[in-house]
C-alpha atoms as a PDB file:
ATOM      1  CA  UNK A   1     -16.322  -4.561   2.047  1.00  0.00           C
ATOM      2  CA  UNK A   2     -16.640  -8.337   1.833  1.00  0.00           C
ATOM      3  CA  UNK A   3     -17.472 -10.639   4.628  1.00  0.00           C
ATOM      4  CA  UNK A   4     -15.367 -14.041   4.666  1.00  0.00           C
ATOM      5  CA  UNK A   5     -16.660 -17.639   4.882  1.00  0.00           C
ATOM      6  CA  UNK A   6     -16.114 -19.963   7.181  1.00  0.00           C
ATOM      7  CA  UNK A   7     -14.616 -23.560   6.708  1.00  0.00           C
ATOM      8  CA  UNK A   8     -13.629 -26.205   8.764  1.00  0.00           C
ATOM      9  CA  UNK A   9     -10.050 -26.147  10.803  1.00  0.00           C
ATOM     10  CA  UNK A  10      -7.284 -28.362   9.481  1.00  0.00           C
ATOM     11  CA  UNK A  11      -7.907 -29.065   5.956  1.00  0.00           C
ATOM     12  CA  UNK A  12      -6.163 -26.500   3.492  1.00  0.00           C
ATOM     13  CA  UNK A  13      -8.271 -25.278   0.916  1.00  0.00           C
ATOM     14  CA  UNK A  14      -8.245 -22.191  -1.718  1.00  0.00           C
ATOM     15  CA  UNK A  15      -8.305 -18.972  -0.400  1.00  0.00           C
ATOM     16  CA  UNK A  16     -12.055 -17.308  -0.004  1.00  0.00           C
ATOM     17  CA  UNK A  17     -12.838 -14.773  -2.845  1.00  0.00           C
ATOM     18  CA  UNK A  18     -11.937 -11.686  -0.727  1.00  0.00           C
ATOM     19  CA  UNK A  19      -8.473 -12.613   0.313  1.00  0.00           C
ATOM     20  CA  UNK A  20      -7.859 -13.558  -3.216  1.00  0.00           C
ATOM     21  CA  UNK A  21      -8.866  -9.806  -4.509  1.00  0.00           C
ATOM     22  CA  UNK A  22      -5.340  -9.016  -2.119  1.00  0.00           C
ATOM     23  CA  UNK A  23      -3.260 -10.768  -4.932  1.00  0.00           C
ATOM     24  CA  UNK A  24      -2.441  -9.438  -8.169  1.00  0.00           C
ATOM     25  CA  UNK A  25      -2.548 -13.163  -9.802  1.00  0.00           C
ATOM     26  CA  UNK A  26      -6.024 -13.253  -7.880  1.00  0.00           C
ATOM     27  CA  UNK A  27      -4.062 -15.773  -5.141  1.00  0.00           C
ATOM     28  CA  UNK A  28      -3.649 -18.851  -7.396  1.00  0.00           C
ATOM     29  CA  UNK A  29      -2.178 -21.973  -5.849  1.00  0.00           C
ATOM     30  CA  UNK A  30      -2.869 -19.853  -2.284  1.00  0.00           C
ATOM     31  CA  UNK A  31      -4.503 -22.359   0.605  1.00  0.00           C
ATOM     32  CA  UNK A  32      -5.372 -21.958   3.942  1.00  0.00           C
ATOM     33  CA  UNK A  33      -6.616 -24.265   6.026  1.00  0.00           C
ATOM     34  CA  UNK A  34      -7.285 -21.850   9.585  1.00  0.00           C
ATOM     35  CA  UNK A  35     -10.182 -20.639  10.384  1.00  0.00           C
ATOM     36  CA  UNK A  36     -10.968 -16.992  10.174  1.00  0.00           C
ATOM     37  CA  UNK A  37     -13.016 -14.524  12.395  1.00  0.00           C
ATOM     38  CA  UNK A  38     -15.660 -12.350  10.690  1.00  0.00           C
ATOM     39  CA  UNK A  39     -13.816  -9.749   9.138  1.00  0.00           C
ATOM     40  CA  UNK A  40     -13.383  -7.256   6.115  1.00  0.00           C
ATOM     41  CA  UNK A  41     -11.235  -6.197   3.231  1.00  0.00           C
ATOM     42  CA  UNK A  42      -9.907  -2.423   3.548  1.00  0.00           C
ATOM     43  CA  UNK A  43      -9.852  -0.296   0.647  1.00  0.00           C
ATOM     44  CA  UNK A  44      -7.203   2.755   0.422  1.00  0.00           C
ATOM     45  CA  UNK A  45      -8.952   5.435   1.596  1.00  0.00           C
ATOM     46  CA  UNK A  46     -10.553   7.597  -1.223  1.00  0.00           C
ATOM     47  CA  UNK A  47      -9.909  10.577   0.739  1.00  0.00           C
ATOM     48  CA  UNK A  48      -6.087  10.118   0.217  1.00  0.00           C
ATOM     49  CA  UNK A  49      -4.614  11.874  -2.224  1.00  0.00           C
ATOM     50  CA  UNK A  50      -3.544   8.563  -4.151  1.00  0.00           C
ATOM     51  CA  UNK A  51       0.387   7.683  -5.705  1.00  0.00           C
ATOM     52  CA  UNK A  52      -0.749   5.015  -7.413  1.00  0.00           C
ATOM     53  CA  UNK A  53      -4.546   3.895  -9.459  1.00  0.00           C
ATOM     54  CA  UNK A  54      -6.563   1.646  -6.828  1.00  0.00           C
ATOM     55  CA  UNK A  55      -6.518  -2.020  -8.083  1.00  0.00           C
ATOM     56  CA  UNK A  56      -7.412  -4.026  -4.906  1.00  0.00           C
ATOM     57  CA  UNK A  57      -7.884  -3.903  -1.142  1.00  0.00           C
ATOM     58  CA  UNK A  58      -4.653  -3.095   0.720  1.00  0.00           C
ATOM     59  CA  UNK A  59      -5.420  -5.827   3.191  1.00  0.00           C
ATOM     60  CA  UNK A  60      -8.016  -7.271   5.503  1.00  0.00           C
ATOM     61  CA  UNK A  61      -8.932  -7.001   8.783  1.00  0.00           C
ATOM     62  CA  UNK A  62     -11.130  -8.681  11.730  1.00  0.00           C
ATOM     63  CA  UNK A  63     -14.143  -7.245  12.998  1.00  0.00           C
ATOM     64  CA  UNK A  64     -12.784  -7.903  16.670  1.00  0.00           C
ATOM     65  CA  UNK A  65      -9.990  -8.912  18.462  1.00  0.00           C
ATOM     66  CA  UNK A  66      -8.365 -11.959  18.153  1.00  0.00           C
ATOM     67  CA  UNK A  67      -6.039 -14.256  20.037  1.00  0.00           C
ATOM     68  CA  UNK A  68      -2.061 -14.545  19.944  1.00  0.00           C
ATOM     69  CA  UNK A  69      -2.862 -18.581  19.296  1.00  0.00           C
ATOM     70  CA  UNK A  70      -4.572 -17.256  16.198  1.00  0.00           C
ATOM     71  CA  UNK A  71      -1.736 -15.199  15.011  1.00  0.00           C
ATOM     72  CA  UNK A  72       0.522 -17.620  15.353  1.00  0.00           C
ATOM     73  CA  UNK A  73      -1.317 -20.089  13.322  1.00  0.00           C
ATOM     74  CA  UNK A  74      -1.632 -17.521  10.634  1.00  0.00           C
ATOM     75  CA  UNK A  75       2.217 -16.799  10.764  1.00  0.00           C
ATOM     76  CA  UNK A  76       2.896 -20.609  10.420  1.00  0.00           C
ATOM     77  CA  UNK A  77       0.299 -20.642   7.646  1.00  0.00           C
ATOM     78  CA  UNK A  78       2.194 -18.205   5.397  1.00  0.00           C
ATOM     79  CA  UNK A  79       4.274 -20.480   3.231  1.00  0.00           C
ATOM     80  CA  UNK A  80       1.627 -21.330   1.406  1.00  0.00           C
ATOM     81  CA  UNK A  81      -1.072 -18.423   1.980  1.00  0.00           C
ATOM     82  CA  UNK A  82       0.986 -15.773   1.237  1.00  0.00           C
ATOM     83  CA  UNK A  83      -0.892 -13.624   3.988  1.00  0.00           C
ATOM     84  CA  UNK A  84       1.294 -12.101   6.727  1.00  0.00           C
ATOM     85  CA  UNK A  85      -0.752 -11.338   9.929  1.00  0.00           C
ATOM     86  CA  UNK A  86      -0.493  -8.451  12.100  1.00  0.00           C
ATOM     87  CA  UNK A  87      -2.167  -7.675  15.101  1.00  0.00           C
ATOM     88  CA  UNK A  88      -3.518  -3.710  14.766  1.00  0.00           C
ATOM     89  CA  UNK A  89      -4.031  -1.773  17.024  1.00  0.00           C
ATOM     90  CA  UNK A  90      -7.233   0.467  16.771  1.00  0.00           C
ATOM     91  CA  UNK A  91      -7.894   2.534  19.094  1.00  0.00           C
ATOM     92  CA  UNK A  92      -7.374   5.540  17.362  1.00  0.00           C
ATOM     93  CA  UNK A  93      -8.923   3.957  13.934  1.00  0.00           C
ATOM     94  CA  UNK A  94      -5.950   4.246  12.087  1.00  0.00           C
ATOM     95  CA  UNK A  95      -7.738   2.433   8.816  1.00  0.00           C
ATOM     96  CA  UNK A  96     -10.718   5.014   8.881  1.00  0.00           C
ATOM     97  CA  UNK A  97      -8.779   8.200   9.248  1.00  0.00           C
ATOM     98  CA  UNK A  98      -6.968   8.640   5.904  1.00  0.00           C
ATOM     99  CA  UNK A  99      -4.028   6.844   6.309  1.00  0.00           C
ATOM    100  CA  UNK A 100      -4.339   3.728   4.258  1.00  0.00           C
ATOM    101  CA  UNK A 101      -2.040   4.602   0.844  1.00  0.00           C
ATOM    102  CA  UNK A 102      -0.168   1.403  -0.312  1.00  0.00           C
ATOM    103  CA  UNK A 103       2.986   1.563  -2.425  1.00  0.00           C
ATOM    104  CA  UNK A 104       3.876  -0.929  -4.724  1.00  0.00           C
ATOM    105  CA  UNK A 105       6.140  -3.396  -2.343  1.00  0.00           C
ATOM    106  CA  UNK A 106       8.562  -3.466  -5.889  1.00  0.00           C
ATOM    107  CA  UNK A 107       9.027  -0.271  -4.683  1.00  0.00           C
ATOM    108  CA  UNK A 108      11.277  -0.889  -1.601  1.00  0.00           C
ATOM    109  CA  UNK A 109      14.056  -2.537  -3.551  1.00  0.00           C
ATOM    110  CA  UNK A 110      14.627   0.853  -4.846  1.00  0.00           C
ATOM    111  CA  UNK A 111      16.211   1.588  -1.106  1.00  0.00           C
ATOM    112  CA  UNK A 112      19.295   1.028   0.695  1.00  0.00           C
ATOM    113  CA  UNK A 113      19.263   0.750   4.317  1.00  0.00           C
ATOM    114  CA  UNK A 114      22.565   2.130   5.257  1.00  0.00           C
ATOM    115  CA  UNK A 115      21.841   5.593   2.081  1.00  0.00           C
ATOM    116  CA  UNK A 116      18.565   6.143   4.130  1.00  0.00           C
ATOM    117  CA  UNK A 117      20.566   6.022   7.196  1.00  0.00           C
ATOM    118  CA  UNK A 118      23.359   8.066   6.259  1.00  0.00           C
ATOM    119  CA  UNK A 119      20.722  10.497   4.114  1.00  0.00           C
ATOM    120  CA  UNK A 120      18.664  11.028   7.575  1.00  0.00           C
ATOM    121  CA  UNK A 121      21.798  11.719   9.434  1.00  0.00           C
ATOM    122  CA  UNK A 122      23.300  14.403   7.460  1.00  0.00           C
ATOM    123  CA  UNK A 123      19.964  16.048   7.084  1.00  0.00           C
ATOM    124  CA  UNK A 124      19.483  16.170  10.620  1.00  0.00           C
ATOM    125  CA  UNK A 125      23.285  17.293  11.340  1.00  0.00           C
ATOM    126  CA  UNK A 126      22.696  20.641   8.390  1.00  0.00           C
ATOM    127  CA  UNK A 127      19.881  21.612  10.655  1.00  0.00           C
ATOM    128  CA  UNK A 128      21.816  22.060  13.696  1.00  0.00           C
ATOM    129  CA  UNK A 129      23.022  25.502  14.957  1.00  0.00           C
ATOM    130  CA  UNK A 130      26.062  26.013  16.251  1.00  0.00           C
ATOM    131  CA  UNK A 131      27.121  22.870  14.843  1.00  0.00           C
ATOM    132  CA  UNK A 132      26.054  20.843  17.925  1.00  0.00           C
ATOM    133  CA  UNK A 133      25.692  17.617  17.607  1.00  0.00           C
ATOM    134  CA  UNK A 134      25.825  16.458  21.194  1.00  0.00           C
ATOM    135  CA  UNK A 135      22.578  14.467  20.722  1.00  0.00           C
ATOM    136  CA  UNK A 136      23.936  12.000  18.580  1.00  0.00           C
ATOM    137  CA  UNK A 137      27.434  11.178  20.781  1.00  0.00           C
ATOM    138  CA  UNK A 138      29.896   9.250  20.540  1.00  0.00           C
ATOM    139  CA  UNK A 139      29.181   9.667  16.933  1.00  0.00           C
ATOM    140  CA  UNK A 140      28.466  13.234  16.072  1.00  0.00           C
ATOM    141  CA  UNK A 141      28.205  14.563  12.601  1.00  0.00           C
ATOM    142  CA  UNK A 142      29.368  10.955  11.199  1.00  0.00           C
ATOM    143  CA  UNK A 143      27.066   8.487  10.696  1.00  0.00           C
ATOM    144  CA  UNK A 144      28.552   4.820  11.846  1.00  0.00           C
ATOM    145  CA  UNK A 145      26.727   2.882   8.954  1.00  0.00           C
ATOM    146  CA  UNK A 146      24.647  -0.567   9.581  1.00  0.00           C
ATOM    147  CA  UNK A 147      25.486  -2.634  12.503  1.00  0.00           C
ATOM    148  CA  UNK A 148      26.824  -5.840  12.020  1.00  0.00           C
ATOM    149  CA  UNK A 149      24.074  -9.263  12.205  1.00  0.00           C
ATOM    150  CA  UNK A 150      23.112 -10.205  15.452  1.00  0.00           C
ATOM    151  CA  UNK A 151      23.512 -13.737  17.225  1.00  0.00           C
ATOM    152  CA  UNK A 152      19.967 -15.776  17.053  1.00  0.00           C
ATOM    153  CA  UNK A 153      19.210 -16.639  20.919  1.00  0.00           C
ATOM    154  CA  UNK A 154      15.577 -17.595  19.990  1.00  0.00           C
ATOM    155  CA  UNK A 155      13.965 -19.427  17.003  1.00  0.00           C
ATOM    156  CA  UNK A 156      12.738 -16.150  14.792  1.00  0.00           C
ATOM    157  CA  UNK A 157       9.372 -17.706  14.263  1.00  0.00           C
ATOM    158  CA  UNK A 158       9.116 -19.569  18.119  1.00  0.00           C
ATOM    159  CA  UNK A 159      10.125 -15.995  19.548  1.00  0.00           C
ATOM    160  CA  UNK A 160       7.619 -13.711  17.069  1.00  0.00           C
ATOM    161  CA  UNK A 161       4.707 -16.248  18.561  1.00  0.00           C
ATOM    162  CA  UNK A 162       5.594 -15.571  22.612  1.00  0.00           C
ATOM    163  CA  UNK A 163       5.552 -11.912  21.338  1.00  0.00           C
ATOM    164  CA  UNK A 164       2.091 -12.379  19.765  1.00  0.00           C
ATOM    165  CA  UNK A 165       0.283 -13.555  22.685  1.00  0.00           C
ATOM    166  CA  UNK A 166       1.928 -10.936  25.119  1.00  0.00           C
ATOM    167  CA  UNK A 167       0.362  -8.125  22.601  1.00  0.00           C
ATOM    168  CA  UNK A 168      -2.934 -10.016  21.774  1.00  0.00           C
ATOM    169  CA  UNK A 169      -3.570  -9.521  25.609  1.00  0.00           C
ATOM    170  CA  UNK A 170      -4.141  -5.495  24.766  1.00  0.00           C
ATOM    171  CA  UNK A 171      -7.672  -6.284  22.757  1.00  0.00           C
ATOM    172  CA  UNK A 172      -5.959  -6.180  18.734  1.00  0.00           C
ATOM    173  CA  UNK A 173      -7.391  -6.735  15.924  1.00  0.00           C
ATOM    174  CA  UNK A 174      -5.895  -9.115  13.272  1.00  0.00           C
ATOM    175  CA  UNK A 175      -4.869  -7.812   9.896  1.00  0.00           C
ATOM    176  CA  UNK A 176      -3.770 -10.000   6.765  1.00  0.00           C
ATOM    177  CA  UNK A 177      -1.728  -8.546   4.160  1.00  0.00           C
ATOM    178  CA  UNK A 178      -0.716 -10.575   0.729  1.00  0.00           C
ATOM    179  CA  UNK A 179       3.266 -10.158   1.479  1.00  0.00           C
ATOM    180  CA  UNK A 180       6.306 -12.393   0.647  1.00  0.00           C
ATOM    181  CA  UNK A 181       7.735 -11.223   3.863  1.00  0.00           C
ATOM    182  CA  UNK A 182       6.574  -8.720   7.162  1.00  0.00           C
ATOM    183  CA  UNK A 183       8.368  -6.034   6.562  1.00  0.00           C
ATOM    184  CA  UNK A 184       6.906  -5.570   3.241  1.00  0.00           C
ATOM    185  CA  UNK A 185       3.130  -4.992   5.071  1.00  0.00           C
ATOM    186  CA  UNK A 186       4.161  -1.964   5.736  1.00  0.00           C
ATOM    187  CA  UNK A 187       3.813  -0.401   2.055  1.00  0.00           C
ATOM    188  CA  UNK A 188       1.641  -3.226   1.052  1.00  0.00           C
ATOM    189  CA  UNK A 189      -1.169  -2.207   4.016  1.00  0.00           C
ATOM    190  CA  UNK A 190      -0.808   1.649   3.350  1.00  0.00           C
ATOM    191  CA  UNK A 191       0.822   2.162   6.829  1.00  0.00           C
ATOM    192  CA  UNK A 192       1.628   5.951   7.499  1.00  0.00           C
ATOM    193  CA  UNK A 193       2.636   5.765  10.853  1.00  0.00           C
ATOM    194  CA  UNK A 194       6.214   7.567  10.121  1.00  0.00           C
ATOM    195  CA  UNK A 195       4.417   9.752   7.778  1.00  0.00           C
ATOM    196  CA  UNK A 196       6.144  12.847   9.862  1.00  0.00           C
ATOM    197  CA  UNK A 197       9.780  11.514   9.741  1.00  0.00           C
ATOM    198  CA  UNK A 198       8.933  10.061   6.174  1.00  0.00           C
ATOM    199  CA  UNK A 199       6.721  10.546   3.181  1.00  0.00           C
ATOM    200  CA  UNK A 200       7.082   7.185   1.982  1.00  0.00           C
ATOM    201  CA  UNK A 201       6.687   3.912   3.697  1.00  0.00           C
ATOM    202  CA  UNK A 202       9.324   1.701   1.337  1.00  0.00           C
ATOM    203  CA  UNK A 203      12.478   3.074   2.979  1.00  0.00           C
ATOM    204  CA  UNK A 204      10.888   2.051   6.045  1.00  0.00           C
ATOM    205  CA  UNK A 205      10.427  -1.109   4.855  1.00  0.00           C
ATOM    206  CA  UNK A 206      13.488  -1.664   3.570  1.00  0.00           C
ATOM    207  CA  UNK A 207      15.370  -1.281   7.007  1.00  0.00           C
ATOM    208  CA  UNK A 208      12.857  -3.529   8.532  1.00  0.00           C
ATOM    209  CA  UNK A 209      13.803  -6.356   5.884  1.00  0.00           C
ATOM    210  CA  UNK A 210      17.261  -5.377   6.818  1.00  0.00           C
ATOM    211  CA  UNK A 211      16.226  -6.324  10.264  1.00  0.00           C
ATOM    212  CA  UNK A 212      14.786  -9.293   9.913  1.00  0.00           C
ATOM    213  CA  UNK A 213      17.943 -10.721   7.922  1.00  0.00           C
ATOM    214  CA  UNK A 214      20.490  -9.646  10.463  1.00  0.00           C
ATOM    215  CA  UNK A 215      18.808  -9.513  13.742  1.00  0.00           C
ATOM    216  CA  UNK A 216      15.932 -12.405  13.241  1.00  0.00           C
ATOM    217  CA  UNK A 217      12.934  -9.679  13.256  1.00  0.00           C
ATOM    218  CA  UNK A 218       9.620 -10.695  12.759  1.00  0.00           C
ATOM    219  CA  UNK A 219       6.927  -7.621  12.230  1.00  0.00           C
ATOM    220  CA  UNK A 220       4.107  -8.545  14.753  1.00  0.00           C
ATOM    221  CA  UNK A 221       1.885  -5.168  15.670  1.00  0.00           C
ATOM    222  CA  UNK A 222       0.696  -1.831  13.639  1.00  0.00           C
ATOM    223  CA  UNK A 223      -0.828   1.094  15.157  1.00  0.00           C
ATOM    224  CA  UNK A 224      -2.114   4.136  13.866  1.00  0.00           C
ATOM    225  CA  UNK A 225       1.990   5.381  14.025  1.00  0.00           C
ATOM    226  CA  UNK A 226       3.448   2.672  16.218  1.00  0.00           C
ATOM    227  CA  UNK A 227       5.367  -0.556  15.151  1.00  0.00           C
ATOM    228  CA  UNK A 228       5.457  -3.704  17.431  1.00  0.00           C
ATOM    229  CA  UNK A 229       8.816  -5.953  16.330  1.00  0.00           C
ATOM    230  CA  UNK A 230      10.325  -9.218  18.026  1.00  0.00           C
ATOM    231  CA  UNK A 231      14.133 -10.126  17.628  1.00  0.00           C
ATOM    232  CA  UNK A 232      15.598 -13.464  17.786  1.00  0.00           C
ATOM    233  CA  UNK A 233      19.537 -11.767  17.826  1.00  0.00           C
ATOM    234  CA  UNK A 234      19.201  -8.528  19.557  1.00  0.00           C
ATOM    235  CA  UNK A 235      22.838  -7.061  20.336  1.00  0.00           C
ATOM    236  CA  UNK A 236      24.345  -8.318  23.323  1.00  0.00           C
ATOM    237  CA  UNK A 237      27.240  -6.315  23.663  1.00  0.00           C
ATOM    238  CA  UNK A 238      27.165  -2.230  24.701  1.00  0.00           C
ATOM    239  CA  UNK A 239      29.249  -1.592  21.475  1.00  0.00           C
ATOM    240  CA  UNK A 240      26.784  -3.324  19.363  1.00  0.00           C
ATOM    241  CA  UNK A 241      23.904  -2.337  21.153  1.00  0.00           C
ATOM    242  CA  UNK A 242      25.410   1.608  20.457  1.00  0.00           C
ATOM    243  CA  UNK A 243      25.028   0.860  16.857  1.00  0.00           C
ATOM    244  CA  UNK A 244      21.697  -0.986  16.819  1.00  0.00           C
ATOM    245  CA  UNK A 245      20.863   2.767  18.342  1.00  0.00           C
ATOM    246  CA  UNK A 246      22.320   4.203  15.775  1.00  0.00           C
ATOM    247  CA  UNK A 247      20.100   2.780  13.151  1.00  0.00           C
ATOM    248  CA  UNK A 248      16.927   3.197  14.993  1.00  0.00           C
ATOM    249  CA  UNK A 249      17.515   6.804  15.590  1.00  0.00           C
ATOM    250  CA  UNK A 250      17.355   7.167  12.282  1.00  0.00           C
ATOM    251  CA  UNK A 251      14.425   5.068  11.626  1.00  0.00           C
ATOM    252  CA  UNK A 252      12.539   6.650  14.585  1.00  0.00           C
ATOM    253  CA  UNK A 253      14.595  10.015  15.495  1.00  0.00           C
ATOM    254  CA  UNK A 254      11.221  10.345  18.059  1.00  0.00           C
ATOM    255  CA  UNK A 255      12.626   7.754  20.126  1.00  0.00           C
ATOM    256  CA  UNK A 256      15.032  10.166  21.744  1.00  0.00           C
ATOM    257  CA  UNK A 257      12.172  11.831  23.235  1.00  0.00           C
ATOM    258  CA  UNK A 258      10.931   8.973  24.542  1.00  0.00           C
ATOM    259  CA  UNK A 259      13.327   7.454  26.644  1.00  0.00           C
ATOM    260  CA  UNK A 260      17.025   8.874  28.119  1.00  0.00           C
ATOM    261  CA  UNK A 261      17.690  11.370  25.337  1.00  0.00           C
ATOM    262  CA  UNK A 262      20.758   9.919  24.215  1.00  0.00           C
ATOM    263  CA  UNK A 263      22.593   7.171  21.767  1.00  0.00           C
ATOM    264  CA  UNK A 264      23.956   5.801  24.926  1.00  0.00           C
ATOM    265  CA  UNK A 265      21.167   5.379  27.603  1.00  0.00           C
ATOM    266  CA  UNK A 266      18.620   4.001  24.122  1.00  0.00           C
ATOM    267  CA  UNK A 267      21.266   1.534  23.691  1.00  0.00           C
ATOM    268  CA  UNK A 268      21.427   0.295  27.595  1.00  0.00           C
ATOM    269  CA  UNK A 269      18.138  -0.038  27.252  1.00  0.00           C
ATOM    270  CA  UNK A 270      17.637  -2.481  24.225  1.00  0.00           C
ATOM    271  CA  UNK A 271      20.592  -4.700  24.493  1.00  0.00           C
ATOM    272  CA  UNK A 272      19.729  -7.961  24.829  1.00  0.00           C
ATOM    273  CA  UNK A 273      15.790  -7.073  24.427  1.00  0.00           C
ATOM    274  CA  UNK A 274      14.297  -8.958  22.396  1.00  0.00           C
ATOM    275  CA  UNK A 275      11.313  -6.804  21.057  1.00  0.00           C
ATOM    276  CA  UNK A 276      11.999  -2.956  20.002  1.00  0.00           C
ATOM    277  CA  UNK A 277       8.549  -1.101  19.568  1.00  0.00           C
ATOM    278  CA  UNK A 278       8.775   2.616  17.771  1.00  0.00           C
ATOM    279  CA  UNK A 279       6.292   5.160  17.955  1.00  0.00           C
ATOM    280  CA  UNK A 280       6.175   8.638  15.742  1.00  0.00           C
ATOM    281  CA  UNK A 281       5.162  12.106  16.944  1.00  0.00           C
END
């Protein structure tokens, strides 16, 4: 693990050697110009049975907690440092208990949002006896496909920021992954949260990107299986909201446990929210 250096606030200069050793092309023409905490790069873990040869650290991470103001200036800072930041929650050490296997993030435009969706719900409808598919009315058996875009009511970015400072008040850490975009953190960062509902991580990440195009999500917090998200155009209506549900029943099918048990209720109780946090058994 490599410490960072510190430099002076407000001028942008090249990235420190261990962010750089995130980027393939070593970070060229990558400047930042905030100033870090003390922190460290994270290594897959060599415990984990690997998918792919180990070339560089999956990300970095601070040694404590750090503020929402912080993340924010990081998130503005991405244009041109190529580092995403995410605020990680470790209380359970997530990043020291064999979960930290990346997959290439070239990997994720191998999926389709709406084939994982529909590939999830038949699997889940051939495993039902009697043929009872009560817990997925008023659909049933057939899956409803992607929800149309939302309507932004909040800046994506302006929105994401509020979000970051209402979960930098639990004591998170800050990660920093080399990403063109959030959602692609999750692969990038070795994230096995859903590792229960999903062996890999890129589908995942593909219906987050989907997310972020149509409902202005920004990915904010990690956990050792939860996923913190804000959203600029969250449905507004109970129709859309019902097929918002849709899709994150399949992302998360644990959510029905967590809340009223059905399409319905979960979709009564996101409309019009603008953050949706998922957590996996």
């Amino acid at each position: 693990m490599d410490d960072l250096e510190h430099r002076p606030a407000g001028s942008a200069t090249l990235l420190p050697p261990a962010l750089r050793h995130l980027f393939s092309d070593g970070g060229a023409g990558r400047a930042l110009s905030v100033e870090l905490p003390p922190g460290s790069v994270v290594w897959p873990d060599p415990g984990y049975p690997q998918r792919h040869p180990v070339r560089r650290p999956a990300f970095w991470v601070s040694d404590d907690p750090v503020s929402g103001e912080l993340w924010s200036a990081l998130r503005a800072e991405h244009p041109r440092s190529g580092l995403w930041p995410v605020l990680l929650d470790e209380s359970t050490q997530p990043w020291s208990a064999g979960q930290v296997a990346p997959e290439p993030v070239s990997e994720i435009d191998n999926y389709d949002p709406a084939a994982f969706m529909a590939e999830v719900w038949e699997d889940w409808c051939a495993q039902q006896p009697d043929d009872d598919y009560s817990e997925l009315e008023p659909f049933g058996r057939h899956c409803p496909g992607l929800a149309p875009p939302g309507t932004l009511v909040h800046d994506p970015d302006e929105l994401a920021d509020r979000y970051a400072r209402t979960l930098a008040r639990r004591g998170l850490s800050l990660g920093l992954a080399a990403v063109d975009r959030g959602a692609d953190a999750l692969a990038a960062m070795g994230w096995q949260g859903a590792l229960n509902h999903n062996e890999w991580t890129a589908p995942l990440a593909a219906v987050v990107r989907g997310w972020e195009d149509r409902f202005g999500v920004r990915v904010v917090g990690l956990g050792f299986n939860t996923l913190d998200l804000s959203v600029a155009a969250p449905p507004l209506t109970a129709r859309h909201a019902l097929q918002v549900a849709a899709e994150h029943w399949a992302f998360c099918p644990d959510m029905m446990f967590q809340g009223p048990g059905t399409l319905t209720g979960y979709a009564e109780e996101i409309r019009g929210k603008t953050s949706w946090s998922f957590w996996w058994d």
